[in-house]
N, C-alpha and C. Protein backbone atom coordinates (compact mmCIF):
# COMPACT_ATOMS: atom_id res chain seq x y z
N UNK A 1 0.81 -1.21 0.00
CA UNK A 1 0.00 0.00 0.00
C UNK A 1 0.85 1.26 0.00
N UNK A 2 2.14 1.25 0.11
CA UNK A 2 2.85 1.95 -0.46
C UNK A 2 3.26 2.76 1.18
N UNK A 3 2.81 2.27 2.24
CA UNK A 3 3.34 2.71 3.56
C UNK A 3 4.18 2.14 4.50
N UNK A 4 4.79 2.91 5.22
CA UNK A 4 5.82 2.42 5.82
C UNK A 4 5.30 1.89 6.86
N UNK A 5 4.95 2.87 7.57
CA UNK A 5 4.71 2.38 8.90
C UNK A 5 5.64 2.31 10.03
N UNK A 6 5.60 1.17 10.87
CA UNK A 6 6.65 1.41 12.44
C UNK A 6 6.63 -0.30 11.99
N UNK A 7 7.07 -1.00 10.85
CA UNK A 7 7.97 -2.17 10.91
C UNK A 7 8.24 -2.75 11.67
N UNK A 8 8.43 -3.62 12.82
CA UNK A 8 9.62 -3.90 13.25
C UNK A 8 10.83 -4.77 13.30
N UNK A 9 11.09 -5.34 11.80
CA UNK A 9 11.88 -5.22 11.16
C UNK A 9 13.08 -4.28 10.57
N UNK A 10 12.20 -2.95 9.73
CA UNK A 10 12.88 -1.80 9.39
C UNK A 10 13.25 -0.85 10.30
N UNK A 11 12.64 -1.27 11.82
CA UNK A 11 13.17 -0.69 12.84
C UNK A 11 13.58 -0.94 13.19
N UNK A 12 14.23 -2.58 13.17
CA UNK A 12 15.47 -3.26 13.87
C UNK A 12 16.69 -2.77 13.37
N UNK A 13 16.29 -3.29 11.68
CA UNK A 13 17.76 -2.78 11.06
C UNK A 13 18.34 -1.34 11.27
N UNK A 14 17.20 0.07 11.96
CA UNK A 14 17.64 1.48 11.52
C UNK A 14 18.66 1.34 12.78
N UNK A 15 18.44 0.32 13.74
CA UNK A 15 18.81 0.54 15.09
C UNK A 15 20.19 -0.02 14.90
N UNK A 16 20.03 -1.45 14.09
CA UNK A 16 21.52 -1.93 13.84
C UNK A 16 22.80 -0.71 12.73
N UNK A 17 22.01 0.15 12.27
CA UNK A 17 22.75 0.49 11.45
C UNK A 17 23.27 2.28 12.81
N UNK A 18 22.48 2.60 13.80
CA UNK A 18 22.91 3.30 13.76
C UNK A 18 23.66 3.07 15.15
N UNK A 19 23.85 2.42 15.81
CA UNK A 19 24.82 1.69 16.50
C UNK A 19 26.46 1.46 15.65
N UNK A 20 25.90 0.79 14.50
CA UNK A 20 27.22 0.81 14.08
C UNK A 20 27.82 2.33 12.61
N UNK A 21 26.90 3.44 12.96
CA UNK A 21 27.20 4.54 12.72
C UNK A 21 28.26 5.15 13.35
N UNK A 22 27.61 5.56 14.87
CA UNK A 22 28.01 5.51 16.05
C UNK A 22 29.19 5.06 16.49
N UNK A 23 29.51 3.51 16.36
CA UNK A 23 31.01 3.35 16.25
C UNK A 23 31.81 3.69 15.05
N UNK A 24 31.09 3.78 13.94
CA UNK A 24 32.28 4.85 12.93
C UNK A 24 32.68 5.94 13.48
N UNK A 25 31.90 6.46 13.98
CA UNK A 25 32.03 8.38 14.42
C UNK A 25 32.80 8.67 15.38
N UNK A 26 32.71 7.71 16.46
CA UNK A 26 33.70 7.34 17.58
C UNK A 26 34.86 7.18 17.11
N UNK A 27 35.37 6.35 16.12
CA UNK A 27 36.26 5.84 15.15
C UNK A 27 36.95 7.11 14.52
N UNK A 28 36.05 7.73 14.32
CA UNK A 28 36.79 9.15 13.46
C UNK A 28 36.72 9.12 12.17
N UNK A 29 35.54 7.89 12.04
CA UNK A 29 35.36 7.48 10.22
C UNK A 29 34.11 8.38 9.57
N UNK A 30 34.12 9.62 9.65
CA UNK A 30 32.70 10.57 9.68
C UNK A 30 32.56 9.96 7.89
N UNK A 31 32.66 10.18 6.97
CA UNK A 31 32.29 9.35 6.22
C UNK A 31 31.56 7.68 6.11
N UNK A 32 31.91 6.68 7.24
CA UNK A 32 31.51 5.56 7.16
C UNK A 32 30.21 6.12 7.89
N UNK A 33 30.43 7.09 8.93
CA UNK A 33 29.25 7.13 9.84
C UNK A 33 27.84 7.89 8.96
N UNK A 34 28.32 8.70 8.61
CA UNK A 34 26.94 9.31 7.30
C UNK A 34 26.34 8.17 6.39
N UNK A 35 27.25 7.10 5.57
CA UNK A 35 26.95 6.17 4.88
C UNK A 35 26.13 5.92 5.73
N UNK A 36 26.35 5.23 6.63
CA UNK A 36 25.10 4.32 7.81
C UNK A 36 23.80 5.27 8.00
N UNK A 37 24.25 6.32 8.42
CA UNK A 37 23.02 7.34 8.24
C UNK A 37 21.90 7.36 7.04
N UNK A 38 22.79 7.09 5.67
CA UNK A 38 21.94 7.45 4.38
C UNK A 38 21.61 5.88 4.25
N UNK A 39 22.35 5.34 4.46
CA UNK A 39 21.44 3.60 4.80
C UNK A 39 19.86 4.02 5.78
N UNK A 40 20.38 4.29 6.83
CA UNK A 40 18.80 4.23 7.54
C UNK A 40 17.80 4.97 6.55
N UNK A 41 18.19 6.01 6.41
CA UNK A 41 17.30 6.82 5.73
C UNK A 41 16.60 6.11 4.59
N UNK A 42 17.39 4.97 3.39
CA UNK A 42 16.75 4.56 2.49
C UNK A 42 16.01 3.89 3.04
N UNK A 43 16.32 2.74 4.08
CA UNK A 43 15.05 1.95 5.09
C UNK A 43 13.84 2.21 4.57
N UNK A 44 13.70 3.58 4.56
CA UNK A 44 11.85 4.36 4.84
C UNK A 44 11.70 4.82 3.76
N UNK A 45 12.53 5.02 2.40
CA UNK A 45 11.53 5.23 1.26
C UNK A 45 11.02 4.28 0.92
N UNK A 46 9.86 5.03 -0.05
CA UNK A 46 8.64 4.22 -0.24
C UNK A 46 9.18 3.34 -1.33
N UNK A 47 9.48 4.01 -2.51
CA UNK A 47 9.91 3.26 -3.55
C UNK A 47 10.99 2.24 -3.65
N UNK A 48 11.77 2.52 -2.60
CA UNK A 48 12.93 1.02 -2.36
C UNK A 48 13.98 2.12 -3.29
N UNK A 49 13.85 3.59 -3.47
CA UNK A 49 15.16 4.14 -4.00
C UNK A 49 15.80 4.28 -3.07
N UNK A 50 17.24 4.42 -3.16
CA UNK A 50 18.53 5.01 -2.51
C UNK A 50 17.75 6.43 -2.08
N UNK A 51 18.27 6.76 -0.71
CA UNK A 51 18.13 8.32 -0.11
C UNK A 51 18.73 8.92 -1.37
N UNK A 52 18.18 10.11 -1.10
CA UNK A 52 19.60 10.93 -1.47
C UNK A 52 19.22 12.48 -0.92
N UNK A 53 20.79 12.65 -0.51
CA UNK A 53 20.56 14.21 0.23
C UNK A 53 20.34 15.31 -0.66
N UNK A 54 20.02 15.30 -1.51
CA UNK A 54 19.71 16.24 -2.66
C UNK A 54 18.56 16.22 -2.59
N UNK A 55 17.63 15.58 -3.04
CA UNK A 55 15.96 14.93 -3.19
C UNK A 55 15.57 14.80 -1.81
N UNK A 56 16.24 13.70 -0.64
CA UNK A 56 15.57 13.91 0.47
C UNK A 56 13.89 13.04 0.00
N UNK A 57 13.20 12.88 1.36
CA UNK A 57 11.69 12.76 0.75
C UNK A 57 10.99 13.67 0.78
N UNK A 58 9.73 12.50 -0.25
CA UNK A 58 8.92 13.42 -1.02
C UNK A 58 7.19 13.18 0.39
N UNK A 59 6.65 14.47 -0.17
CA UNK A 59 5.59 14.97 0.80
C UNK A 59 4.95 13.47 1.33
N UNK A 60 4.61 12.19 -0.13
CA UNK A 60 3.85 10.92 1.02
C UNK A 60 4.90 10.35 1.42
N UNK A 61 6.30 10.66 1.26
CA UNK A 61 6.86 9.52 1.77
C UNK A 61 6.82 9.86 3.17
N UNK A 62 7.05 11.55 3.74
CA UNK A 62 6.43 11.30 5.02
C UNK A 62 5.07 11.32 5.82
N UNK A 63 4.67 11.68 4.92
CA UNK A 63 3.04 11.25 5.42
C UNK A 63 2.86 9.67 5.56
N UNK A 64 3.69 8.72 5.14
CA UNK A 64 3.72 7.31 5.05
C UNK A 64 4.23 6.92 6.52
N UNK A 65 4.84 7.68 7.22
CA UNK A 65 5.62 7.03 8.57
C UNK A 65 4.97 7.18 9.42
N UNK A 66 5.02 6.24 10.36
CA UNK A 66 4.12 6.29 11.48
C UNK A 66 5.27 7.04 12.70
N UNK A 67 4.73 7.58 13.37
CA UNK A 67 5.46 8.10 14.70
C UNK A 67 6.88 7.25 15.37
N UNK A 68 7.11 6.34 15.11
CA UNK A 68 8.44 5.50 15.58
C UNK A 68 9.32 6.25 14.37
N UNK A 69 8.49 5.52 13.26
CA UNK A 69 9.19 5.95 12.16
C UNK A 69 9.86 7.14 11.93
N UNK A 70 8.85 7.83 11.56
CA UNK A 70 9.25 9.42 11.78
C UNK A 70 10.56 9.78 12.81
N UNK A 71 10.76 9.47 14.16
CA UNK A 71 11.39 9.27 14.87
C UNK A 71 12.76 9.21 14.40
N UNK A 72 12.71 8.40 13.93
CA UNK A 72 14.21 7.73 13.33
C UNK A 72 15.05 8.28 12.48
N UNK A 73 13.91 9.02 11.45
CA UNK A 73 14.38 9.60 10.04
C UNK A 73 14.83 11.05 10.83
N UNK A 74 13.77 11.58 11.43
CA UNK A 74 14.33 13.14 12.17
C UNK A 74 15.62 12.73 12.79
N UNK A 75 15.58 12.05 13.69
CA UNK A 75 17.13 11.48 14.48
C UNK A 75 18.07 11.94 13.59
N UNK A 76 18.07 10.68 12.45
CA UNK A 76 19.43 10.63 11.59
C UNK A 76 19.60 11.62 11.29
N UNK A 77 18.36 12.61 10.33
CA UNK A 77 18.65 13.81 9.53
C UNK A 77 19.60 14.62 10.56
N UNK A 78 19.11 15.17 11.95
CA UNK A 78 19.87 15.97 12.65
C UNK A 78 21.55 15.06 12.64
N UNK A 79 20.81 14.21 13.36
CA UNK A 79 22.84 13.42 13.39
C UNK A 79 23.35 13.80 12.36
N UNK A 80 23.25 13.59 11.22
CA UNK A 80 24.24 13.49 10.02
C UNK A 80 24.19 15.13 9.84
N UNK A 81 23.66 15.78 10.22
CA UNK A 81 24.21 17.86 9.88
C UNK A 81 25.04 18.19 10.59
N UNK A 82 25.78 17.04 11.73
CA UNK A 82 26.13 17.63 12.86
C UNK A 82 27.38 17.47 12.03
């Protein structure tokens, strides 16, 4: 139906990926750690495209997330500006 929702699956993996963000960044690998970031982020598009920080999503893709969801994607977005 073309929604995301609160998975919890796609919420396992955002969690595995940003744990091991997290130890990139610690690491001093700010590149590996954004990758992991733009990983979570694809998680939640609708279409199964690659994020991309240019495009970003589109108006249903967040109208598609449910409140966990949403959650996650705001998280990363701030993490990864930092």
């Amino acid at each position: 139906d073309g929604k995301v929702g609160d998975d919890p699956q796609t919420l396992q993996a955002a969690e595995e990926r940003a744990v091991m963000g997290k130890m990139f960044g610690t690491m001093g690998s700010t590149s590996k750690a954004v990758a992991m970031n733009r990983d979570i982020l694809t998680l939640f598009k609708v279409e199964g495209d690659d994020f991309s920080w240019e495009a970003g999503f589109t108006l249903s893709e967040i109208s598609s997330l449910d409140p966990k969801s949403l959650e996650v994607v705001v998280e990363t977005l701030i993490g990864s500006s930092k």
